[in-house]
Protein backbone atom coordinates (compact mmCIF):
# COMPACT_ATOMS: atom_id res chain seq x y z
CA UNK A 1 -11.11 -11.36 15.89
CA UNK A 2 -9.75 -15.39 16.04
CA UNK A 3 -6.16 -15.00 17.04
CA UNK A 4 -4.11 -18.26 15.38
CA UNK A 5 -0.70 -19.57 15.85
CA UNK A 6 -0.41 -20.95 12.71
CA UNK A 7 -1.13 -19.57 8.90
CA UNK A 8 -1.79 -23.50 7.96
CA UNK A 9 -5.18 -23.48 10.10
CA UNK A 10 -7.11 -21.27 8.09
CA UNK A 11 -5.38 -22.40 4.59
CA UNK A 12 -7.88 -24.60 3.02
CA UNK A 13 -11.39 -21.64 3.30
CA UNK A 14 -9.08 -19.85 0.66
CA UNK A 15 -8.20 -20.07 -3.04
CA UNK A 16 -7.06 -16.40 -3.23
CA UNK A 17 -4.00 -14.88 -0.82
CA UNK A 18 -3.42 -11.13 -1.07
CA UNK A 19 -0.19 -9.97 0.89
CA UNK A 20 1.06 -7.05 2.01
CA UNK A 21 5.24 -7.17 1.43
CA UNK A 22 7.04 -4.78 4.03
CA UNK A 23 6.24 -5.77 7.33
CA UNK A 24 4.67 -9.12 6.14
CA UNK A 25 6.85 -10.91 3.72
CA UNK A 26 10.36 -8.60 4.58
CA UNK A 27 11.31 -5.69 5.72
CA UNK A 28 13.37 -4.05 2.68
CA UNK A 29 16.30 -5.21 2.98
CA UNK A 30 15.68 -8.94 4.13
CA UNK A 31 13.03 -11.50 3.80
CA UNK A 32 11.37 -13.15 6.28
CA UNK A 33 11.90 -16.86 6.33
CA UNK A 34 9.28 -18.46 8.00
CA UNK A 35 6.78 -15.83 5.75
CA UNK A 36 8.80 -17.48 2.78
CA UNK A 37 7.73 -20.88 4.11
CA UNK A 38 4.06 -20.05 3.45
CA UNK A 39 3.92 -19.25 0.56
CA UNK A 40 5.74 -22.28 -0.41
CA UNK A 41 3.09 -24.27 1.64
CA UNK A 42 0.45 -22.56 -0.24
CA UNK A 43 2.26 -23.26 -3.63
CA UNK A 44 1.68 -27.24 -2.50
CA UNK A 45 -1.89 -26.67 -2.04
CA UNK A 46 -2.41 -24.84 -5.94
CA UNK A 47 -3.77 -21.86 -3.80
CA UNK A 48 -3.23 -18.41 -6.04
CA UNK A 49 -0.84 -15.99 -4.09
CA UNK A 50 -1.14 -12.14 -4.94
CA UNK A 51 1.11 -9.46 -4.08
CA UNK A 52 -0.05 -6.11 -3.25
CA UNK A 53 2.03 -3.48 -2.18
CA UNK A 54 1.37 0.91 -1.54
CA UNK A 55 5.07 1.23 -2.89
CA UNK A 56 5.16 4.19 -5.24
CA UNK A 57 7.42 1.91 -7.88
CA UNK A 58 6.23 0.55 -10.55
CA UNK A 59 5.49 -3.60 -10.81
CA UNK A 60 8.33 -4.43 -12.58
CA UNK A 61 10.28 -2.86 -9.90
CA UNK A 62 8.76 -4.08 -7.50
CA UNK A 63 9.20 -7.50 -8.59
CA UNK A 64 13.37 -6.90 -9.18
CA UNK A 65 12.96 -6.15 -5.51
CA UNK A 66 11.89 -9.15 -4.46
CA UNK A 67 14.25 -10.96 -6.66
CA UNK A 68 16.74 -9.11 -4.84
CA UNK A 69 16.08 -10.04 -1.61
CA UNK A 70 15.85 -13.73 -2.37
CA UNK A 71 11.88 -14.42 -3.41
CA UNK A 72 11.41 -17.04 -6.43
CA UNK A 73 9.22 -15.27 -8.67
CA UNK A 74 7.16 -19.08 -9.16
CA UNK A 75 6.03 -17.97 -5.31
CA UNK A 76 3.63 -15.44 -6.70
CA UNK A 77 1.09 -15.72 -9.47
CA UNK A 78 0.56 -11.52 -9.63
CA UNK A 79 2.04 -8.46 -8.56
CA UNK A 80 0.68 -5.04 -8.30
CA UNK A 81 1.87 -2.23 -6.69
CA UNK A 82 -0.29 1.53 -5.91
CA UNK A 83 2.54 3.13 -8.42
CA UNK A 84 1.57 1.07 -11.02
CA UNK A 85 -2.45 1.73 -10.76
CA UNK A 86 -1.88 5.05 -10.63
CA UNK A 87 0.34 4.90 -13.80
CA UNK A 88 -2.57 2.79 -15.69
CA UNK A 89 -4.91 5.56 -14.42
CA UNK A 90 -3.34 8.53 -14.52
CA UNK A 91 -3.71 9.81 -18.30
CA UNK A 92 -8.06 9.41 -17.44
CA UNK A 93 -7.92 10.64 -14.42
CA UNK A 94 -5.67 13.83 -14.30
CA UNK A 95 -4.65 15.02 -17.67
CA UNK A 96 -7.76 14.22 -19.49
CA UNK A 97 -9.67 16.61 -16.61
CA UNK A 98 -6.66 18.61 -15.57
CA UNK A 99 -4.02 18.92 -17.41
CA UNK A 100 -0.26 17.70 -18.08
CA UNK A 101 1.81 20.41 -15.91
CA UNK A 102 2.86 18.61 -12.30
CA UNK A 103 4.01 20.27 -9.45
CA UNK A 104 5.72 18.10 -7.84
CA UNK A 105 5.81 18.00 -3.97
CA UNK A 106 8.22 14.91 -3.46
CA UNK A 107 9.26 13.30 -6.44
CA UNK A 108 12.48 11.51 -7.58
CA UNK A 109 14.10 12.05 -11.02
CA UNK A 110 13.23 7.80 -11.35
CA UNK A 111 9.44 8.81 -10.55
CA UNK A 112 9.58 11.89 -12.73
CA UNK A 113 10.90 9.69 -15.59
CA UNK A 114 9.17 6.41 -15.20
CA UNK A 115 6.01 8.25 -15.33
CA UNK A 116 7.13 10.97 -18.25
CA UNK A 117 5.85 14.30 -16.38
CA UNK A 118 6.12 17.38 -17.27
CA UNK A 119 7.09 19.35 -13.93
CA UNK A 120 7.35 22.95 -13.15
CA UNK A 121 7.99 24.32 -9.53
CA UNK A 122 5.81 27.39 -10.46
CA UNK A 123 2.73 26.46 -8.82
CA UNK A 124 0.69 29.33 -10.79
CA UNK A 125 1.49 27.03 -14.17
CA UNK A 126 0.77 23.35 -12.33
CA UNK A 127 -2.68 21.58 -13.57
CA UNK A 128 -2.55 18.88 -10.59
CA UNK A 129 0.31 18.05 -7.43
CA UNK A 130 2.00 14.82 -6.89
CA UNK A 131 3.97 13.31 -4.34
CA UNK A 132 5.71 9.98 -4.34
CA UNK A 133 7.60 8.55 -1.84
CA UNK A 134 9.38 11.01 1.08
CA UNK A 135 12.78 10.81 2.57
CA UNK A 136 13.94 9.88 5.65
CA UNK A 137 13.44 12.31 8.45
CA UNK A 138 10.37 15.07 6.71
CA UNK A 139 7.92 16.13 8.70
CA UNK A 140 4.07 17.44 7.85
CA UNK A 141 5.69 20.78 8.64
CA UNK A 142 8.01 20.40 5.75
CA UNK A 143 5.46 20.32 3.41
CA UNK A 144 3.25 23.07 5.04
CA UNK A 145 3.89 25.62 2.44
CA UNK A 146 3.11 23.24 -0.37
CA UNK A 147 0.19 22.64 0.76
CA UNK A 148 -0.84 26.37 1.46
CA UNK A 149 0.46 26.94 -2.36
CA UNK A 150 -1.64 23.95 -3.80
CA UNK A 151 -4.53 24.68 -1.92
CA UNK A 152 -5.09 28.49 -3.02
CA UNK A 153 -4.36 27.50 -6.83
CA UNK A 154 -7.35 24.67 -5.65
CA UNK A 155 -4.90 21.52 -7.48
CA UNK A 156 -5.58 17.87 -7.22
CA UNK A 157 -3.22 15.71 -5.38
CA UNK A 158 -1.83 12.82 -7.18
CA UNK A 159 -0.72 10.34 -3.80
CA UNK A 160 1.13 7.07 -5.73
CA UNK A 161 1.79 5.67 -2.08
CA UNK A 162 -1.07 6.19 0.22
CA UNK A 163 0.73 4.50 3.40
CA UNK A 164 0.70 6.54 6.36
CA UNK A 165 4.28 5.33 7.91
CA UNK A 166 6.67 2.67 7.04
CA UNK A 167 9.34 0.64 9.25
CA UNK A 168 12.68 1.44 7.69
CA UNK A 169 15.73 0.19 9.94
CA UNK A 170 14.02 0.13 13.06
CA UNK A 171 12.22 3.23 12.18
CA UNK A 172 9.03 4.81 11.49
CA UNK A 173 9.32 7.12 8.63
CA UNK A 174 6.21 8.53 7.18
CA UNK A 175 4.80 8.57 3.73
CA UNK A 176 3.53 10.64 1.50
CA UNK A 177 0.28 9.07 2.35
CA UNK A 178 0.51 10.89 5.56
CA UNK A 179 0.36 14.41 3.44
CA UNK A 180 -2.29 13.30 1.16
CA UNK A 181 -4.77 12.23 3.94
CA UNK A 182 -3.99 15.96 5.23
CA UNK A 183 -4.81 17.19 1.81
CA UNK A 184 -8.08 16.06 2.16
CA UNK A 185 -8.82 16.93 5.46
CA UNK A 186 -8.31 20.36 4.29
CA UNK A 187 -10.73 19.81 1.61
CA UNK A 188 -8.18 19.42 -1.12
CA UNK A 189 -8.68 17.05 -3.96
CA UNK A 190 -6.75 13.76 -3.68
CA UNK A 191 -6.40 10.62 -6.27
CA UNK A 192 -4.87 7.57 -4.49
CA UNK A 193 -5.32 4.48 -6.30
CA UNK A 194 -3.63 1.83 -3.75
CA UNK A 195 -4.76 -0.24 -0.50
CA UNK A 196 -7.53 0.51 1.39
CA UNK A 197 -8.54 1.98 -2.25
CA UNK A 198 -10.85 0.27 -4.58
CA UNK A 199 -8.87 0.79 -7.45
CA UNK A 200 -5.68 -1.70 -6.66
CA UNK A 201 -8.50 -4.44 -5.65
CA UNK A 202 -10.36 -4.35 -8.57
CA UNK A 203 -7.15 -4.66 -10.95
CA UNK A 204 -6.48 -7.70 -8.81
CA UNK A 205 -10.03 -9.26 -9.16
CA UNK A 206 -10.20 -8.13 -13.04
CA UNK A 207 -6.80 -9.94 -13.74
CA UNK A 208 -7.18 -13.02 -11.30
CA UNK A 209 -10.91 -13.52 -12.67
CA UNK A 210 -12.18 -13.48 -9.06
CA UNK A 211 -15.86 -14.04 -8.79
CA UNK A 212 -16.25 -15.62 -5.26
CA UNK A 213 -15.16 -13.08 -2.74
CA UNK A 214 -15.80 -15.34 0.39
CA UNK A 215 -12.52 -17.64 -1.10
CA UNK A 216 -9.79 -14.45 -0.93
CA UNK A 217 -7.91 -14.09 2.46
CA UNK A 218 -6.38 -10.09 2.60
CA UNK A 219 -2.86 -10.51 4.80
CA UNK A 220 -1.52 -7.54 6.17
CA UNK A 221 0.14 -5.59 8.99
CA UNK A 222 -1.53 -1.93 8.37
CA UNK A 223 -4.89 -1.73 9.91
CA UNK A 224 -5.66 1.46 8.17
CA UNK A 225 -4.16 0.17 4.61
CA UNK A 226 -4.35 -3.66 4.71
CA UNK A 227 -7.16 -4.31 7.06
CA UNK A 228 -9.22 -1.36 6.37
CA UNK A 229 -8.95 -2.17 2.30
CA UNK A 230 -10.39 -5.70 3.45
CA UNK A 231 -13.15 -4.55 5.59
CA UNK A 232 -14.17 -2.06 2.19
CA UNK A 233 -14.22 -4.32 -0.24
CA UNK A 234 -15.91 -7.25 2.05
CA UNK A 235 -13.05 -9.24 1.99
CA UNK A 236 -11.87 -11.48 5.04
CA UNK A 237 -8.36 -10.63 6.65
CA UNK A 238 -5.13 -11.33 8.68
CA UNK A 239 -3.93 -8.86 10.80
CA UNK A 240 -0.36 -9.46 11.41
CA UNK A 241 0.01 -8.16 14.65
CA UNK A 242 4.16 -7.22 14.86
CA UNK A 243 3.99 -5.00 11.42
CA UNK A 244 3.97 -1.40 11.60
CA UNK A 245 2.08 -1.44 15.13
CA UNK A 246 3.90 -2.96 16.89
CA UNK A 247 4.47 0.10 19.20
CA UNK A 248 0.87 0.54 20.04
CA UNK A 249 0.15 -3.55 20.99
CA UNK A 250 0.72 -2.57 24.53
CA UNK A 251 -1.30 0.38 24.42
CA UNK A 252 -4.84 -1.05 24.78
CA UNK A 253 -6.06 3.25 24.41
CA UNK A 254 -4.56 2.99 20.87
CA UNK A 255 -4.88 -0.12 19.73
CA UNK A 256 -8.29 -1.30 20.69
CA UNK A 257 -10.15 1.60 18.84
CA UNK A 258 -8.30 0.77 15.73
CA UNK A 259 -9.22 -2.81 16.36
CA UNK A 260 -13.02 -1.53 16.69
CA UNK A 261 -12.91 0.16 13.57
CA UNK A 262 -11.05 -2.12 10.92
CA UNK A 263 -12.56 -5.72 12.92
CA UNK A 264 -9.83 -8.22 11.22
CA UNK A 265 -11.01 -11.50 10.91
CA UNK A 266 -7.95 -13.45 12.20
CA UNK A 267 -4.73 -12.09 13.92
CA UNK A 268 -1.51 -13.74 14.54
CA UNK A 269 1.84 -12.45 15.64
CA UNK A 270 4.29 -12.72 12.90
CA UNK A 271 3.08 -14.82 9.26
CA UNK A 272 4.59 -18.78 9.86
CA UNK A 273 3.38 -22.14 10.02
């Protein structure tokens, strides 16, 4: 791992920038400046900037929510976002094979709409599970007895955000991510569709008509998400370093493994110039 003080060093071995958004470009409720300032950089060099994101939302959501928060949509040649894949993939994947009956686990009235289920909170009548994003505060031992009920009826687990934890207000709230990885530890059956899965990488290299992998730079702050997704698809990557570890940098025990593992290419403290 190459640690760099500046994004602008490793600029021109690119054509292709895939970033994160929380934790690399804002933090959900403001953007980040100096993060603005390269992309605008890379908008002077004709590089193609792609924005990838776990959030359950849709794109077009997604993209209001940049608007929002100040971002020029010129900034950004693509958007895709892990709720939108597994919108685009969720009539083949689950109610071709399973059915149309959710049970939901954590869903919004927005998510229930936007993606036109058909929920019942009888379990013994549910063809697959979903869960979306989680509020504030929930535990894994909130969602112990869903699990128990989804297990023994054997259902699949649709995950639309497969993040583990997210930095809301100065704090780490977890995701349903988190609950799906459990899932599957427990042998359960689990579709997730965003980063470090295949699926969200090969929309992007469908619809950008990638061909040469060795010119797309991955930039990122989640070693198991960004990093990890990078490493799988053979893809060179920026670890930003004060993202959603920041907690563990001191902790050589915690980080370094993770570090091991994942291998990013480059590393530098916050994304700027």
């Amino acid at each position: 791992m190459k640690n760099i003080s500046s994004f602008k060093y490793i600029v021109g071995k690119y054509d292709y920038f895939l970033f994160d958004q929380w934790g690399v470009l804002h933090n959900g409720h403001k953007k980040f400046l100096r993060a603005e300032k390269c992309l605008e950089f890379l908008k002077l060099k004709n590089k193609k900037i792609i924005l990838i994101s776990n959030t359950a939302n849709p794109t077009v959501q997604s993209e209001d929510n940049l608007k929002r928060l100040g971002f020029n949509e010129k900034l950004f040649d693509y958007c895709i976002t892990s709720g939108q894949v597994s919108l685009n993939n969720i009539y083949k994947d689950i109610y071709k094979k399973f059915g149309r009956k959710c049970y939901p686990l954590e869903l919004s009235k927005q998510k229930i709409k936007y993606f036109n289920l058909n929920c019942t909170k009888n379990v013994e009548k549910a063809n697959f599970a979903m869960i979306a994003d989680i509020k504030d505060g929930l535990s894994i031992l909130d969602f112990a007895e869903h699990l128990d009920k989804i297990m023994k009826y054997k259902l699949p687990l649709l995950c639309t955000n497969p993040d583990f934890l997210v930095h809301n207000k100065n704090k780490l709230s977890m995701c349903g991510g988190t609950i799906a990885e459990l899932y599957s530890d427990l042998g359960g059956t689990v579709f997730r569709y965003g980063k470090p899965y295949e699926p969200i990488y090969n929309d992007i290299l469908k619809k950008m008509n990638i061909t040469n992998l060795k010119k797309v730079l991955i930039i990122g702050d989640s070693l198991w998400h960004d990093i990890a997704g990078g490493k799988k698809m053979k893809l060179d990557t920026l670890w930003i370093k004060n993202g959603i570890h920041k907690s563990k940098l001191k902790k050589k025990d915690e980080i370094n493994p993770l570090l091991e593992k994942y291998r990013p290419k480059y590393a530098i403290s916050h994304l700027r110039l």
